[in-house]
N, C-alpha and C. Protein backbone atom coordinates (compact mmCIF):
# COMPACT_ATOMS: atom_id res chain seq x y z
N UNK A 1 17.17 -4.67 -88.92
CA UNK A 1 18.25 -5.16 -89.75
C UNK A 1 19.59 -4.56 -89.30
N UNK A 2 19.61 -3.58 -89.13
CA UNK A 2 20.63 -2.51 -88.43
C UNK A 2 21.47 -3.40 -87.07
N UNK A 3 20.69 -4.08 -86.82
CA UNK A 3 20.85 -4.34 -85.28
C UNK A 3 21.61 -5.79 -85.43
N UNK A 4 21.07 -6.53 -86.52
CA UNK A 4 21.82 -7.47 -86.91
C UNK A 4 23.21 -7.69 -87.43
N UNK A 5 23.14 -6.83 -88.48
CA UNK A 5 24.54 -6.55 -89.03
C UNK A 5 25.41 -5.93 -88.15
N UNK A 6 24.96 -4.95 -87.04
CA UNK A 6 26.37 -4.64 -86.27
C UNK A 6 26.48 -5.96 -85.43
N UNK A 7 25.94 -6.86 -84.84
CA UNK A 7 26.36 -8.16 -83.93
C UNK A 7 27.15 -8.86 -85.17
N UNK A 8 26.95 -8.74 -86.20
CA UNK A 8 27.31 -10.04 -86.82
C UNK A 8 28.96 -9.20 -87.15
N UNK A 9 28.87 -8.06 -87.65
CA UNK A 9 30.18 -7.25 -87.84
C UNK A 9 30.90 -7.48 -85.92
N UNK A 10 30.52 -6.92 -85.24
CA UNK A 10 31.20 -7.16 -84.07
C UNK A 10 31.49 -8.25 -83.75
N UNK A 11 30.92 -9.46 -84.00
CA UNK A 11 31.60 -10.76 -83.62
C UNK A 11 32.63 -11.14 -84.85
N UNK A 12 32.61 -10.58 -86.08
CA UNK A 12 33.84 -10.96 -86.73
C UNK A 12 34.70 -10.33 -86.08
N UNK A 13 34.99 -8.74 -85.07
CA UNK A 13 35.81 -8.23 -85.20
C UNK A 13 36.57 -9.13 -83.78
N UNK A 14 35.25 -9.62 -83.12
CA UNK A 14 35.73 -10.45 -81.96
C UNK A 14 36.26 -11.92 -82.17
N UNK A 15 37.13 -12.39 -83.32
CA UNK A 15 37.28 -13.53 -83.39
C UNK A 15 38.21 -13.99 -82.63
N UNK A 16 39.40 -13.01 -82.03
CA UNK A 16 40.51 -13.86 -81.37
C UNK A 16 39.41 -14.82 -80.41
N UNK A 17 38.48 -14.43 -80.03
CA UNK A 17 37.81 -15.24 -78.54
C UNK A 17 37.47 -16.88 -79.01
N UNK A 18 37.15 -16.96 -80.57
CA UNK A 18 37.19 -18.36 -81.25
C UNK A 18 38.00 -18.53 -82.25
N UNK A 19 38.63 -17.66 -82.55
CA UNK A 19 39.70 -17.81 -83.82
C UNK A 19 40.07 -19.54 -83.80
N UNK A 20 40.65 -19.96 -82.73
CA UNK A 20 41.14 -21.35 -82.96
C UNK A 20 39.89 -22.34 -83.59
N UNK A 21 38.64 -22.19 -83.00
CA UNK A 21 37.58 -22.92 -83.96
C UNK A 21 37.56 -22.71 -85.63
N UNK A 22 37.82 -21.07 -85.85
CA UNK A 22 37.66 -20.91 -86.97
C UNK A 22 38.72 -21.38 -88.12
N UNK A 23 39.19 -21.42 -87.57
CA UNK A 23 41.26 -21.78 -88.29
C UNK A 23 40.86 -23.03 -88.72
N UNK A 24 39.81 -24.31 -87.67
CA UNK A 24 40.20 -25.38 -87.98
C UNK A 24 38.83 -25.41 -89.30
N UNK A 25 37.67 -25.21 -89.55
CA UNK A 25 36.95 -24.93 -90.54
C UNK A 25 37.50 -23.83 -91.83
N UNK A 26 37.66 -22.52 -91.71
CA UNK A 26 38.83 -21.99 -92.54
C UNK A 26 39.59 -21.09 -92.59
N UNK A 27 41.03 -21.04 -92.75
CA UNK A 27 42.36 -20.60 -92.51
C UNK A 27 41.53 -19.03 -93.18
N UNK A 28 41.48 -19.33 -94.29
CA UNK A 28 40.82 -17.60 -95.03
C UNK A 28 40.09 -16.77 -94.42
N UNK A 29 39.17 -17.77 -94.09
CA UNK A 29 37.63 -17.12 -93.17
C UNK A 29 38.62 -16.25 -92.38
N UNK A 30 39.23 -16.83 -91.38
CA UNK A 30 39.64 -16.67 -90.09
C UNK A 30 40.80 -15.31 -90.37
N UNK A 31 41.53 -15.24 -91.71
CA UNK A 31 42.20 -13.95 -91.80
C UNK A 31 40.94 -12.82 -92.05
N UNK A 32 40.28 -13.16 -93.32
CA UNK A 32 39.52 -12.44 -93.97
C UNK A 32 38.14 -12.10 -93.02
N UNK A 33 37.51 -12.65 -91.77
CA UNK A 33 36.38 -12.01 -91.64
C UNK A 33 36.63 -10.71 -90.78
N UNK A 34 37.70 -10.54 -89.86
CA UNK A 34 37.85 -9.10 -88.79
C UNK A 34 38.08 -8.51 -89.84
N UNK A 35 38.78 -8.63 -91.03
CA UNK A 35 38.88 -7.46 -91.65
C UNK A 35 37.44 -6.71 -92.46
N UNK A 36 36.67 -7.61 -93.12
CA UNK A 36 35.37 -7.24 -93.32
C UNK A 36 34.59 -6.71 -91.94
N UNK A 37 34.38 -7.43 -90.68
CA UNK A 37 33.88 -7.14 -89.79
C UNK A 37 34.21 -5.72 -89.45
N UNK A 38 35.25 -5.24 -89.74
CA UNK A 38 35.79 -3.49 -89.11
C UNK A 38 35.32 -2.71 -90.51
N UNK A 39 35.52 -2.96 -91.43
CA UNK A 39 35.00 -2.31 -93.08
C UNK A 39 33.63 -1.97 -92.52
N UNK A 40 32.82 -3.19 -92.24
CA UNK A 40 31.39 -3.17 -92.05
C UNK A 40 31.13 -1.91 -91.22
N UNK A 41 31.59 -2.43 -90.16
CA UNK A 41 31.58 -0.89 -89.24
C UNK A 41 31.96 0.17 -89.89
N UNK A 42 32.81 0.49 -90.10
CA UNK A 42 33.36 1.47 -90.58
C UNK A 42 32.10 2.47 -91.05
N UNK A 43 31.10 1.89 -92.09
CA UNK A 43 30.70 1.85 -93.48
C UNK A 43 29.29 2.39 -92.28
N UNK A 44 28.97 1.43 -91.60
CA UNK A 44 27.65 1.37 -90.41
C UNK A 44 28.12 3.19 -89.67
N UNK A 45 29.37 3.37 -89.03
CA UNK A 45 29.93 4.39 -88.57
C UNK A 45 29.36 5.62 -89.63
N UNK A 46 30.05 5.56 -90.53
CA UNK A 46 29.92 7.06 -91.70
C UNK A 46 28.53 6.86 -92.21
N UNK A 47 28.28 5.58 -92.15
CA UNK A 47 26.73 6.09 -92.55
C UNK A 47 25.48 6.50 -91.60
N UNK A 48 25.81 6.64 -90.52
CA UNK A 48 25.13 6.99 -89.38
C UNK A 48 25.40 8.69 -89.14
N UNK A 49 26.52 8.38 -89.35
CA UNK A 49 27.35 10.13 -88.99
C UNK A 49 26.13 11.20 -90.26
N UNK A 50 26.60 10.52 -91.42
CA UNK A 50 26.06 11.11 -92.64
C UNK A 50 24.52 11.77 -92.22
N UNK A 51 23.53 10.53 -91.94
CA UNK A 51 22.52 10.80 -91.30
C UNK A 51 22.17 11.64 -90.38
N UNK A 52 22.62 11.43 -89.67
CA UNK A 52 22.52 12.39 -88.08
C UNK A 52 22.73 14.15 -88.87
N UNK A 53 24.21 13.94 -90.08
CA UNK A 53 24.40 15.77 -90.18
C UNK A 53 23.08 16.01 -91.26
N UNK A 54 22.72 14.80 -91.85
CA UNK A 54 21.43 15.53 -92.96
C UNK A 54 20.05 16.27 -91.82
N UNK A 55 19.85 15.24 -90.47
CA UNK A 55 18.89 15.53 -89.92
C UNK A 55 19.12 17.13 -89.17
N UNK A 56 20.53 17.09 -88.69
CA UNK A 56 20.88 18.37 -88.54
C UNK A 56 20.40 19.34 -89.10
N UNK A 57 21.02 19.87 -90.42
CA UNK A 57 20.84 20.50 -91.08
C UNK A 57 19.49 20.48 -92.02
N UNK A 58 18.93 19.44 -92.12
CA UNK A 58 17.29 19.73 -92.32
C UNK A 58 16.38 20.18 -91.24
N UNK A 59 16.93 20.01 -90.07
CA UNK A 59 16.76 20.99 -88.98
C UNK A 59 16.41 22.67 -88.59
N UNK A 60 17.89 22.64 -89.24
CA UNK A 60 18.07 24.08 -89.03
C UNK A 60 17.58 24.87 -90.18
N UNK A 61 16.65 24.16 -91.16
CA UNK A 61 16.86 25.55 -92.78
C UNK A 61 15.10 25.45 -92.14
């Protein structure tokens, strides 16, 4: 699932490459999905980080 949601977040963030398709289906979409698409990440980012320091530190005690 992981693996899905970052392609699907990375191709919103990649829309200039079809933006003009998207504009003509919808003007909103086409503002509104890079900005969700980078949130997503974002969210995918800190929650990975989060992970990695719990495994850390359940590591080390």
């Amino acid at each position: 699932m992981e693996h899905t949601t970052t392609a699907v977040a990375a191709s919103a963030v990649a829309t200039p490459v079809w933006l003009p398709w998207l504009y003509t289906a919808s003007e909103t979409a086409a503002v509104v999905a890079p900005i969700l698409g980078v949130i997503w990440l974002l969210v995918q980012i800190a929650s990975k980080s989060i992970e990695t320091v719990q495994k850390i530190r359940d590591r080390d005690e």
